[in-house]
N, C-alpha and C. Protein backbone atom coordinates (compact mmCIF):
# COMPACT_ATOMS: atom_id res chain seq x y z
N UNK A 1 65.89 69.90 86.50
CA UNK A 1 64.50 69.98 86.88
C UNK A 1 64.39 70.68 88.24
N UNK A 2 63.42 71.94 88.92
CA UNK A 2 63.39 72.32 89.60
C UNK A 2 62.12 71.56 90.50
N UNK A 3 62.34 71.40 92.09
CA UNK A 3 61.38 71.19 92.78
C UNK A 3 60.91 72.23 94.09
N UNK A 4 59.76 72.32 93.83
CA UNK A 4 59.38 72.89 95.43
C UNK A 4 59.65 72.71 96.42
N UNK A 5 60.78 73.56 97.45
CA UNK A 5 61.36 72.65 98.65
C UNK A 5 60.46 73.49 99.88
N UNK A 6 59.92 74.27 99.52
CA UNK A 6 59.13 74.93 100.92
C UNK A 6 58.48 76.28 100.17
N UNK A 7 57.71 76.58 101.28
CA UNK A 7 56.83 78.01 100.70
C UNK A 7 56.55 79.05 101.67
N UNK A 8 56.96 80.49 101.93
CA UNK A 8 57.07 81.30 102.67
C UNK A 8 55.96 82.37 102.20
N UNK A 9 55.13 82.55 103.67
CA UNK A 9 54.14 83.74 103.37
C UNK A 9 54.27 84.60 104.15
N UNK A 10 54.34 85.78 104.07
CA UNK A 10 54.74 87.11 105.03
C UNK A 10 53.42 88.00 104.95
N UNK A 11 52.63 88.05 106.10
CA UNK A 11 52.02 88.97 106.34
C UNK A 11 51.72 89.83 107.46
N UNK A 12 50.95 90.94 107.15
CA UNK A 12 51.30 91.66 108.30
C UNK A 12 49.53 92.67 108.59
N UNK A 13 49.48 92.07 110.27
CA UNK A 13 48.42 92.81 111.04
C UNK A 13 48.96 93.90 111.84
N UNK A 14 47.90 94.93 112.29
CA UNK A 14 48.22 95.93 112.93
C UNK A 14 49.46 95.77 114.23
N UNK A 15 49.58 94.51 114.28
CA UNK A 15 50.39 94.44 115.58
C UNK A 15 52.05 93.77 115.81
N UNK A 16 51.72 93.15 114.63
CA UNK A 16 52.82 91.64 114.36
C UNK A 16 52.91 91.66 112.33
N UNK A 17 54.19 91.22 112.44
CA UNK A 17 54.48 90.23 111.06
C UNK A 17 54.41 88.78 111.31
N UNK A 18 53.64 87.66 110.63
CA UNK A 18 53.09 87.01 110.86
C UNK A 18 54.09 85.87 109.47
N UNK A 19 54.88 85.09 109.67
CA UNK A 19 55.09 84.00 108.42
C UNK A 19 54.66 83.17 108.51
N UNK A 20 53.79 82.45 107.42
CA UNK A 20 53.63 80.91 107.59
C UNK A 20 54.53 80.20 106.53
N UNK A 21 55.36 79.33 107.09
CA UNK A 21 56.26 78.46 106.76
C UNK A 21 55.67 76.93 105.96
N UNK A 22 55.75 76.89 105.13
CA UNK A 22 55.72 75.10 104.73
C UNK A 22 56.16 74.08 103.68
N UNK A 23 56.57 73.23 104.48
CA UNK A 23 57.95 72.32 103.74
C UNK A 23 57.27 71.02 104.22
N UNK A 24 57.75 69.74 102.84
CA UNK A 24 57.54 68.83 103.16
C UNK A 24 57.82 68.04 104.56
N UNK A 25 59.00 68.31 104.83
CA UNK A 25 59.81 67.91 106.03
C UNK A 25 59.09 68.52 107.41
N UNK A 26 58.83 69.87 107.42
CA UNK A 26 58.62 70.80 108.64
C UNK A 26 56.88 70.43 108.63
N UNK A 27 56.70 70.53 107.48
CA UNK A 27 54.94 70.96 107.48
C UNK A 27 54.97 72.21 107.78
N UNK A 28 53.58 72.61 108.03
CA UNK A 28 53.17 74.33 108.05
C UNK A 28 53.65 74.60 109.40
N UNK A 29 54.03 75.79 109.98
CA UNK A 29 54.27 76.39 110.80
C UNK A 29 54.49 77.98 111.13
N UNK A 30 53.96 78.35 111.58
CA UNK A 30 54.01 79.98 111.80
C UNK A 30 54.72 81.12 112.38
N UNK A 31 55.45 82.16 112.52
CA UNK A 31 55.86 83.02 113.62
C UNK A 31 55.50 83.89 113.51
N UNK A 32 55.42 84.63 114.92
CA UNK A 32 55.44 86.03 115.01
C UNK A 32 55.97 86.82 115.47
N UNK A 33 56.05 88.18 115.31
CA UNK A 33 57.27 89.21 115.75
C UNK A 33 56.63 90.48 115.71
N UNK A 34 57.41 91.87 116.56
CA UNK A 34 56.32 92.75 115.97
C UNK A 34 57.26 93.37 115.24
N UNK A 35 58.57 92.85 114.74
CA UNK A 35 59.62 93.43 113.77
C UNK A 35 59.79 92.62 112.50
N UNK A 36 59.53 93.16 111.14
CA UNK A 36 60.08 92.12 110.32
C UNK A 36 61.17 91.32 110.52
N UNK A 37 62.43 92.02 110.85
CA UNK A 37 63.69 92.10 111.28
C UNK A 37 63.40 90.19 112.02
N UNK A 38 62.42 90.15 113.02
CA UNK A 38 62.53 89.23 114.07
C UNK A 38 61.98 88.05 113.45
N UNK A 39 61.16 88.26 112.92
CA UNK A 39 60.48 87.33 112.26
C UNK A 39 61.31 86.56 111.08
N UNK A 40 62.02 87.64 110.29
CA UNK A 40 62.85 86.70 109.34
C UNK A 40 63.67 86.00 110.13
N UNK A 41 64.77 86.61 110.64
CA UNK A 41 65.29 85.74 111.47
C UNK A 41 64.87 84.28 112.25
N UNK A 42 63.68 84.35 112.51
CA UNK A 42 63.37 83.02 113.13
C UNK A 42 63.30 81.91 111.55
N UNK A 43 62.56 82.44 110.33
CA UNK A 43 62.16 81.87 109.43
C UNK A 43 63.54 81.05 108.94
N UNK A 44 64.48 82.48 108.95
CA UNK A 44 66.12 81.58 108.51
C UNK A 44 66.41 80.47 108.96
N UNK A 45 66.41 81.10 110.54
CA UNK A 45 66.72 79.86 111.24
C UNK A 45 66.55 78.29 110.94
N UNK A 46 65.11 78.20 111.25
CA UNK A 46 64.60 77.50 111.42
C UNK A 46 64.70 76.60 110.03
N UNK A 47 64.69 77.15 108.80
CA UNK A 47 65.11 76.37 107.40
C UNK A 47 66.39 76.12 107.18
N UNK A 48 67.28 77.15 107.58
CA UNK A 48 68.81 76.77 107.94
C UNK A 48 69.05 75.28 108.57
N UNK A 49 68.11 75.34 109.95
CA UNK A 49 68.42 73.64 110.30
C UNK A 49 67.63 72.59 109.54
N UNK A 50 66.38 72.70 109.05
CA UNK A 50 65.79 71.86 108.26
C UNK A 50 66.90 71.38 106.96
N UNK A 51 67.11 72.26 106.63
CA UNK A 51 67.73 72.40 105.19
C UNK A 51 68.99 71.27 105.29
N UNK A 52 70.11 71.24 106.35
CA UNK A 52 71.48 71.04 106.91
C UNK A 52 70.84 69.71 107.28
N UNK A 53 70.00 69.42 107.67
CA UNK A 53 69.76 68.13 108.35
C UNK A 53 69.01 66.99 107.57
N UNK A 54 68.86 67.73 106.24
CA UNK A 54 67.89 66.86 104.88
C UNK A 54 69.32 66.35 104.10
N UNK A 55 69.03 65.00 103.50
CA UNK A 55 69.29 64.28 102.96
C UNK A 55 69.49 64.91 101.45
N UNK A 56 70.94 65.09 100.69
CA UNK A 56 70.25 65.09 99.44
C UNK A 56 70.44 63.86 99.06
N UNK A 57 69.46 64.42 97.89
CA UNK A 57 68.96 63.07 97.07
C UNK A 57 69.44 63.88 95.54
């Protein structure tokens, strides 16, 4: 059975790439960058430690 563990949105204004992040654990949260490049990187990150620090079940 598959479950929803989080949901990633990538968008982009004249100035910035913009993700909004949200996971049960984290809740919604956002970054910005004016490089995709920077922005994923933070997104990894940041689920990399969520991810490592969750319980499986």
């Amino acid at each position: 059975m598959e479950e929803l563990i989080c949901s990633v949105e990538f968008l982009r204004s004249r100035r910035e790439l913009v993700a909004r992040v949200s996971s049960e654990a984290g809740g919604v949260r956002e970054y910005r960058a004016p490089a995709a490049g920077q922005v994923i990187e933070q997104v990894v990150d940041d689920l990399q430690e969520e991810f490592e620090s969750a319980p499986v079940t």
